[in-house]
C-alpha atoms as a PDB file:
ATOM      1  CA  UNK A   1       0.000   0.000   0.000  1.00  0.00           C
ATOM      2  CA  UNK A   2       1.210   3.663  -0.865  1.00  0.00           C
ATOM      3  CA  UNK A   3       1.964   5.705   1.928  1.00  0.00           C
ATOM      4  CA  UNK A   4      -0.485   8.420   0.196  1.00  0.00           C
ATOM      5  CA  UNK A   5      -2.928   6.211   0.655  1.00  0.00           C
ATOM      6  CA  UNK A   6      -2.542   5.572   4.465  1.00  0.00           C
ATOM      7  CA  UNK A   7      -1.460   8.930   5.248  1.00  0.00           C
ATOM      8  CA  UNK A   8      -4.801   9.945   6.710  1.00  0.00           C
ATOM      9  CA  UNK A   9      -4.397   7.104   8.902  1.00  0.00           C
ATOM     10  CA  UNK A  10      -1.202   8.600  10.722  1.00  0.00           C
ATOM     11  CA  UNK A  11      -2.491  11.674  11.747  1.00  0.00           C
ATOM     12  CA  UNK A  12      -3.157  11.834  15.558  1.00  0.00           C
ATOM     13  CA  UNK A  13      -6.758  13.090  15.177  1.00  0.00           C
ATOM     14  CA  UNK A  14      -9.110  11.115  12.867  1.00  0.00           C
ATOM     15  CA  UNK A  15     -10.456  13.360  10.019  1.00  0.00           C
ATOM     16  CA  UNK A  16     -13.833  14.931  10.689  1.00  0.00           C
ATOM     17  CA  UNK A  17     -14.109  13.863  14.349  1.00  0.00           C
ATOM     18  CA  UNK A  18     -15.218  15.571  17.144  1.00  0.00           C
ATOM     19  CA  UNK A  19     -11.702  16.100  18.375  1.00  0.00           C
ATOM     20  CA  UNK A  20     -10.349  17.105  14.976  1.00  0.00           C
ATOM     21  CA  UNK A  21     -13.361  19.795  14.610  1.00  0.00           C
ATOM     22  CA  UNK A  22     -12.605  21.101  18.370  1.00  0.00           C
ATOM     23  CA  UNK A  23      -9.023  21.910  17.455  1.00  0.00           C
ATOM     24  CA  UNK A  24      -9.204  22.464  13.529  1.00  0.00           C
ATOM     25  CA  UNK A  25     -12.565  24.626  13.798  1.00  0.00           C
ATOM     26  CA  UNK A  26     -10.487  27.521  16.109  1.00  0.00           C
ATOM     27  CA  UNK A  27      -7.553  28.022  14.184  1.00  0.00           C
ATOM     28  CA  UNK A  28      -9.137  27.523  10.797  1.00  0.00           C
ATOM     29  CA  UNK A  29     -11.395  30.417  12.103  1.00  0.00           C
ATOM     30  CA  UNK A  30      -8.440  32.108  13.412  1.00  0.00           C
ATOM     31  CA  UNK A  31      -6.575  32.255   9.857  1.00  0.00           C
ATOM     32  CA  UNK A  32      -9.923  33.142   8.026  1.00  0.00           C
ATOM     33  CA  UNK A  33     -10.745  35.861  10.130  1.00  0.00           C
ATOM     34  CA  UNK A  34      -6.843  37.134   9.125  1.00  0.00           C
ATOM     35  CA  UNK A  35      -7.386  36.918   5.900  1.00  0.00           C
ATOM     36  CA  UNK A  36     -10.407  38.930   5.767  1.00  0.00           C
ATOM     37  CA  UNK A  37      -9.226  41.417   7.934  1.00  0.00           C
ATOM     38  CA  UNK A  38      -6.157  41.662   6.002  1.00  0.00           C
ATOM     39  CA  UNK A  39      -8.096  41.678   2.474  1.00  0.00           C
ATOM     40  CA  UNK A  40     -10.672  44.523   3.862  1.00  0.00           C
ATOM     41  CA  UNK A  41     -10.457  46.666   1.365  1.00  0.00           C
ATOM     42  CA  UNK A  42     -11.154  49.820   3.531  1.00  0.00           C
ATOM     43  CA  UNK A  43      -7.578  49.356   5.058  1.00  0.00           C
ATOM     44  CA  UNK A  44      -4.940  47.175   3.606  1.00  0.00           C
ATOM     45  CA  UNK A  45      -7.147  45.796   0.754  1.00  0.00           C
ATOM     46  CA  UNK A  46      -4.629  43.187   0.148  1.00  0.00           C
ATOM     47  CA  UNK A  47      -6.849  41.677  -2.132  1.00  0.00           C
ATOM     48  CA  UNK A  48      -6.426  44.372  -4.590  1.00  0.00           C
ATOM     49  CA  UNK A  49      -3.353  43.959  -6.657  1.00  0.00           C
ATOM     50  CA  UNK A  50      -4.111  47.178  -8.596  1.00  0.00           C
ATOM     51  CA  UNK A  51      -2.627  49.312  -5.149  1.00  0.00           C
ATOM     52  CA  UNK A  52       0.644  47.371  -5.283  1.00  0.00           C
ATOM     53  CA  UNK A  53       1.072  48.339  -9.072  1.00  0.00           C
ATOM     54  CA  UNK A  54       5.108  47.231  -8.628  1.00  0.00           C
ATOM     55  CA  UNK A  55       7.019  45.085 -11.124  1.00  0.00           C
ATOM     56  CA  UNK A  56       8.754  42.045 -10.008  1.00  0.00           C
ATOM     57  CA  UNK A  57       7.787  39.541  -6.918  1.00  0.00           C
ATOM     58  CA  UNK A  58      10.564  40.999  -4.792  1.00  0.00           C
ATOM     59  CA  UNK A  59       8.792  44.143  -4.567  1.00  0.00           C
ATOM     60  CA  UNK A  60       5.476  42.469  -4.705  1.00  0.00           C
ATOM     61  CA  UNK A  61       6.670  40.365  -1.384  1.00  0.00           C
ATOM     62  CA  UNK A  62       8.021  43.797  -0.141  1.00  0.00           C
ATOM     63  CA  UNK A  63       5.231  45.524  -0.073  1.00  0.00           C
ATOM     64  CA  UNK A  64       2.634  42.688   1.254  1.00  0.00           C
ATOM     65  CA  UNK A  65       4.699  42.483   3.916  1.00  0.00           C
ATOM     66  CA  UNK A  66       4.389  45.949   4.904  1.00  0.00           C
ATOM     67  CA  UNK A  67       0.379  45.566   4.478  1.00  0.00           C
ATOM     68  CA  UNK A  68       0.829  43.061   7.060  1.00  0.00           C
ATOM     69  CA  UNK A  69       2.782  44.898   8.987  1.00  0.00           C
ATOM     70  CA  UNK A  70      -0.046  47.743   8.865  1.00  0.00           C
ATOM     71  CA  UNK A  71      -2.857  45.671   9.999  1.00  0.00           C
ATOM     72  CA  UNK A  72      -0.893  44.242  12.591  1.00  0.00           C
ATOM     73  CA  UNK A  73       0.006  47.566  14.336  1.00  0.00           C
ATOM     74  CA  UNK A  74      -3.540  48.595  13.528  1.00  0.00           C
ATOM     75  CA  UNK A  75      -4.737  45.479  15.415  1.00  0.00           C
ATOM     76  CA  UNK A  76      -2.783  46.746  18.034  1.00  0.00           C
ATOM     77  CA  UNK A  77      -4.236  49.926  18.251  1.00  0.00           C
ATOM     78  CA  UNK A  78      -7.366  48.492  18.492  1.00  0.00           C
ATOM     79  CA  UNK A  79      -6.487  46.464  21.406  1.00  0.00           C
ATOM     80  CA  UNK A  80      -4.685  49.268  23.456  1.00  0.00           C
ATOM     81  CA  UNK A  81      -7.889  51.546  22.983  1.00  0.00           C
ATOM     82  CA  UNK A  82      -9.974  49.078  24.004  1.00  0.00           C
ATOM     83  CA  UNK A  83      -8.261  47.963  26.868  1.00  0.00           C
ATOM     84  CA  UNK A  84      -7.899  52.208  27.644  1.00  0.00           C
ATOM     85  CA  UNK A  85     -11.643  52.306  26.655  1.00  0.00           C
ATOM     86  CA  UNK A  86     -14.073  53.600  29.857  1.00  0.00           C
ATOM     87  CA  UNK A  87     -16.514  50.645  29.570  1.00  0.00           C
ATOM     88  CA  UNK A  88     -17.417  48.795  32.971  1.00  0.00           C
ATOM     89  CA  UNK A  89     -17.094  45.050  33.365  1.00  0.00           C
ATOM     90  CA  UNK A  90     -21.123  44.872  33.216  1.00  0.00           C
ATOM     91  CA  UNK A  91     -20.488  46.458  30.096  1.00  0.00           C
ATOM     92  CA  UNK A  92     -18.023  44.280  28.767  1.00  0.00           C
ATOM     93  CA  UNK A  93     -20.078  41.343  29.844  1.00  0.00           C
ATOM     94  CA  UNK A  94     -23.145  41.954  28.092  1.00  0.00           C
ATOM     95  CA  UNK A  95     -21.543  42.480  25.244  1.00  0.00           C
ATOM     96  CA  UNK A  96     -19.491  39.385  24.858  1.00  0.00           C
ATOM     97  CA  UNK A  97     -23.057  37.864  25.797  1.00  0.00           C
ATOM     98  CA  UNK A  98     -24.675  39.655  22.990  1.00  0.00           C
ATOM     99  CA  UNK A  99     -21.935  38.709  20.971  1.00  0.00           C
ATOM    100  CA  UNK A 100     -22.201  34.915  21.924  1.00  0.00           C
ATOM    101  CA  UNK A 101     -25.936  34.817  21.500  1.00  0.00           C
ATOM    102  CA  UNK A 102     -25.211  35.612  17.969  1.00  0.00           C
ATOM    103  CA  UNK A 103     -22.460  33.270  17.507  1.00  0.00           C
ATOM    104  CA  UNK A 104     -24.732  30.342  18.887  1.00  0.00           C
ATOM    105  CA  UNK A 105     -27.393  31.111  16.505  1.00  0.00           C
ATOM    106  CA  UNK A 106     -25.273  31.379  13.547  1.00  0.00           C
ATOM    107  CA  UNK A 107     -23.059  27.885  13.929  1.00  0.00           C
ATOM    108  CA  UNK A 108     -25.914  25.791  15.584  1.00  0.00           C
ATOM    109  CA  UNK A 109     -24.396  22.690  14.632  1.00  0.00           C
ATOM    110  CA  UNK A 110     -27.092  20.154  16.132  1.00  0.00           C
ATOM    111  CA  UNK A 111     -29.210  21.195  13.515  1.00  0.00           C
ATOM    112  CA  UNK A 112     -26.836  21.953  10.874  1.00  0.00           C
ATOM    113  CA  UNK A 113     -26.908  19.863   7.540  1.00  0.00           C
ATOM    114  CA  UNK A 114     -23.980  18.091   7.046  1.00  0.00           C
ATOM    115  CA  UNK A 115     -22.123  17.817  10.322  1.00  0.00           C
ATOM    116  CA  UNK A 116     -19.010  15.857  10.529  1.00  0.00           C
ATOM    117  CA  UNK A 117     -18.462  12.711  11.895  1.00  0.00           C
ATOM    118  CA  UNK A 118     -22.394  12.255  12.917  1.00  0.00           C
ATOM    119  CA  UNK A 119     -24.310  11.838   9.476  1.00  0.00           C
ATOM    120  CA  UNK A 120     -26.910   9.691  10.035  1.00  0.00           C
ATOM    121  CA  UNK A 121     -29.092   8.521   6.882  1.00  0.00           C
ATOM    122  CA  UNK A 122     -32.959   9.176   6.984  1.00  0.00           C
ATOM    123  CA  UNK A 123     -35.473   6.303   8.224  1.00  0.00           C
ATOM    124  CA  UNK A 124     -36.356   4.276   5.160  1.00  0.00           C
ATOM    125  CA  UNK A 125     -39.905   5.180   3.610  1.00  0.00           C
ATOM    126  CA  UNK A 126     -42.673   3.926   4.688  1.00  0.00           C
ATOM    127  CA  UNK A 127     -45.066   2.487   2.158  1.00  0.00           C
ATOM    128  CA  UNK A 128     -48.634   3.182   3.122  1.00  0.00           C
ATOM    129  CA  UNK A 129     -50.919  -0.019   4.169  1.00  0.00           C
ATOM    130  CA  UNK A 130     -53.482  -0.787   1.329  1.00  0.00           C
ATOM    131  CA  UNK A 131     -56.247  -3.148   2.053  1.00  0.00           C
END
Protein backbone atom coordinates (compact mmCIF):
# COMPACT_ATOMS: atom_id res chain seq x y z
CA UNK A 1 0.00 0.00 0.00
CA UNK A 2 1.21 3.66 -0.86
CA UNK A 3 1.96 5.70 1.93
CA UNK A 4 -0.49 8.42 0.20
CA UNK A 5 -2.93 6.21 0.65
CA UNK A 6 -2.54 5.57 4.47
CA UNK A 7 -1.46 8.93 5.25
CA UNK A 8 -4.80 9.94 6.71
CA UNK A 9 -4.40 7.10 8.90
CA UNK A 10 -1.20 8.60 10.72
CA UNK A 11 -2.49 11.67 11.75
CA UNK A 12 -3.16 11.83 15.56
CA UNK A 13 -6.76 13.09 15.18
CA UNK A 14 -9.11 11.12 12.87
CA UNK A 15 -10.46 13.36 10.02
CA UNK A 16 -13.83 14.93 10.69
CA UNK A 17 -14.11 13.86 14.35
CA UNK A 18 -15.22 15.57 17.14
CA UNK A 19 -11.70 16.10 18.37
CA UNK A 20 -10.35 17.11 14.98
CA UNK A 21 -13.36 19.79 14.61
CA UNK A 22 -12.60 21.10 18.37
CA UNK A 23 -9.02 21.91 17.45
CA UNK A 24 -9.20 22.46 13.53
CA UNK A 25 -12.57 24.63 13.80
CA UNK A 26 -10.49 27.52 16.11
CA UNK A 27 -7.55 28.02 14.18
CA UNK A 28 -9.14 27.52 10.80
CA UNK A 29 -11.40 30.42 12.10
CA UNK A 30 -8.44 32.11 13.41
CA UNK A 31 -6.58 32.25 9.86
CA UNK A 32 -9.92 33.14 8.03
CA UNK A 33 -10.74 35.86 10.13
CA UNK A 34 -6.84 37.13 9.12
CA UNK A 35 -7.39 36.92 5.90
CA UNK A 36 -10.41 38.93 5.77
CA UNK A 37 -9.23 41.42 7.93
CA UNK A 38 -6.16 41.66 6.00
CA UNK A 39 -8.10 41.68 2.47
CA UNK A 40 -10.67 44.52 3.86
CA UNK A 41 -10.46 46.67 1.36
CA UNK A 42 -11.15 49.82 3.53
CA UNK A 43 -7.58 49.36 5.06
CA UNK A 44 -4.94 47.18 3.61
CA UNK A 45 -7.15 45.80 0.75
CA UNK A 46 -4.63 43.19 0.15
CA UNK A 47 -6.85 41.68 -2.13
CA UNK A 48 -6.43 44.37 -4.59
CA UNK A 49 -3.35 43.96 -6.66
CA UNK A 50 -4.11 47.18 -8.60
CA UNK A 51 -2.63 49.31 -5.15
CA UNK A 52 0.64 47.37 -5.28
CA UNK A 53 1.07 48.34 -9.07
CA UNK A 54 5.11 47.23 -8.63
CA UNK A 55 7.02 45.08 -11.12
CA UNK A 56 8.75 42.05 -10.01
CA UNK A 57 7.79 39.54 -6.92
CA UNK A 58 10.56 41.00 -4.79
CA UNK A 59 8.79 44.14 -4.57
CA UNK A 60 5.48 42.47 -4.71
CA UNK A 61 6.67 40.37 -1.38
CA UNK A 62 8.02 43.80 -0.14
CA UNK A 63 5.23 45.52 -0.07
CA UNK A 64 2.63 42.69 1.25
CA UNK A 65 4.70 42.48 3.92
CA UNK A 66 4.39 45.95 4.90
CA UNK A 67 0.38 45.57 4.48
CA UNK A 68 0.83 43.06 7.06
CA UNK A 69 2.78 44.90 8.99
CA UNK A 70 -0.05 47.74 8.87
CA UNK A 71 -2.86 45.67 10.00
CA UNK A 72 -0.89 44.24 12.59
CA UNK A 73 0.01 47.57 14.34
CA UNK A 74 -3.54 48.60 13.53
CA UNK A 75 -4.74 45.48 15.42
CA UNK A 76 -2.78 46.75 18.03
CA UNK A 77 -4.24 49.93 18.25
CA UNK A 78 -7.37 48.49 18.49
CA UNK A 79 -6.49 46.46 21.41
CA UNK A 80 -4.69 49.27 23.46
CA UNK A 81 -7.89 51.55 22.98
CA UNK A 82 -9.97 49.08 24.00
CA UNK A 83 -8.26 47.96 26.87
CA UNK A 84 -7.90 52.21 27.64
CA UNK A 85 -11.64 52.31 26.65
CA UNK A 86 -14.07 53.60 29.86
CA UNK A 87 -16.51 50.64 29.57
CA UNK A 88 -17.42 48.80 32.97
CA UNK A 89 -17.09 45.05 33.37
CA UNK A 90 -21.12 44.87 33.22
CA UNK A 91 -20.49 46.46 30.10
CA UNK A 92 -18.02 44.28 28.77
CA UNK A 93 -20.08 41.34 29.84
CA UNK A 94 -23.14 41.95 28.09
CA UNK A 95 -21.54 42.48 25.24
CA UNK A 96 -19.49 39.39 24.86
CA UNK A 97 -23.06 37.86 25.80
CA UNK A 98 -24.68 39.66 22.99
CA UNK A 99 -21.94 38.71 20.97
CA UNK A 100 -22.20 34.91 21.92
CA UNK A 101 -25.94 34.82 21.50
CA UNK A 102 -25.21 35.61 17.97
CA UNK A 103 -22.46 33.27 17.51
CA UNK A 104 -24.73 30.34 18.89
CA UNK A 105 -27.39 31.11 16.50
CA UNK A 106 -25.27 31.38 13.55
CA UNK A 107 -23.06 27.89 13.93
CA UNK A 108 -25.91 25.79 15.58
CA UNK A 109 -24.40 22.69 14.63
CA UNK A 110 -27.09 20.15 16.13
CA UNK A 111 -29.21 21.19 13.52
CA UNK A 112 -26.84 21.95 10.87
CA UNK A 113 -26.91 19.86 7.54
CA UNK A 114 -23.98 18.09 7.05
CA UNK A 115 -22.12 17.82 10.32
CA UNK A 116 -19.01 15.86 10.53
CA UNK A 117 -18.46 12.71 11.90
CA UNK A 118 -22.39 12.26 12.92
CA UNK A 119 -24.31 11.84 9.48
CA UNK A 120 -26.91 9.69 10.04
CA UNK A 121 -29.09 8.52 6.88
CA UNK A 122 -32.96 9.18 6.98
CA UNK A 123 -35.47 6.30 8.22
CA UNK A 124 -36.36 4.28 5.16
CA UNK A 125 -39.91 5.18 3.61
CA UNK A 126 -42.67 3.93 4.69
CA UNK A 127 -45.07 2.49 2.16
CA UNK A 128 -48.63 3.18 3.12
CA UNK A 129 -50.92 -0.02 4.17
CA UNK A 130 -53.48 -0.79 1.33
CA UNK A 131 -56.25 -3.15 2.05
Amino acid sequence: MPIEAAAKFMQSLHYGSAEWQEIYSSDRNTIEGQNGFLKDGAHESLKDATRRRVRGYTAQYLLITVLVAAGNLRKIDKFVSDLLSQETVEQQLEKRQRKLDTRSKRKNRESRVGRWGDYKPPPPATKPVTE
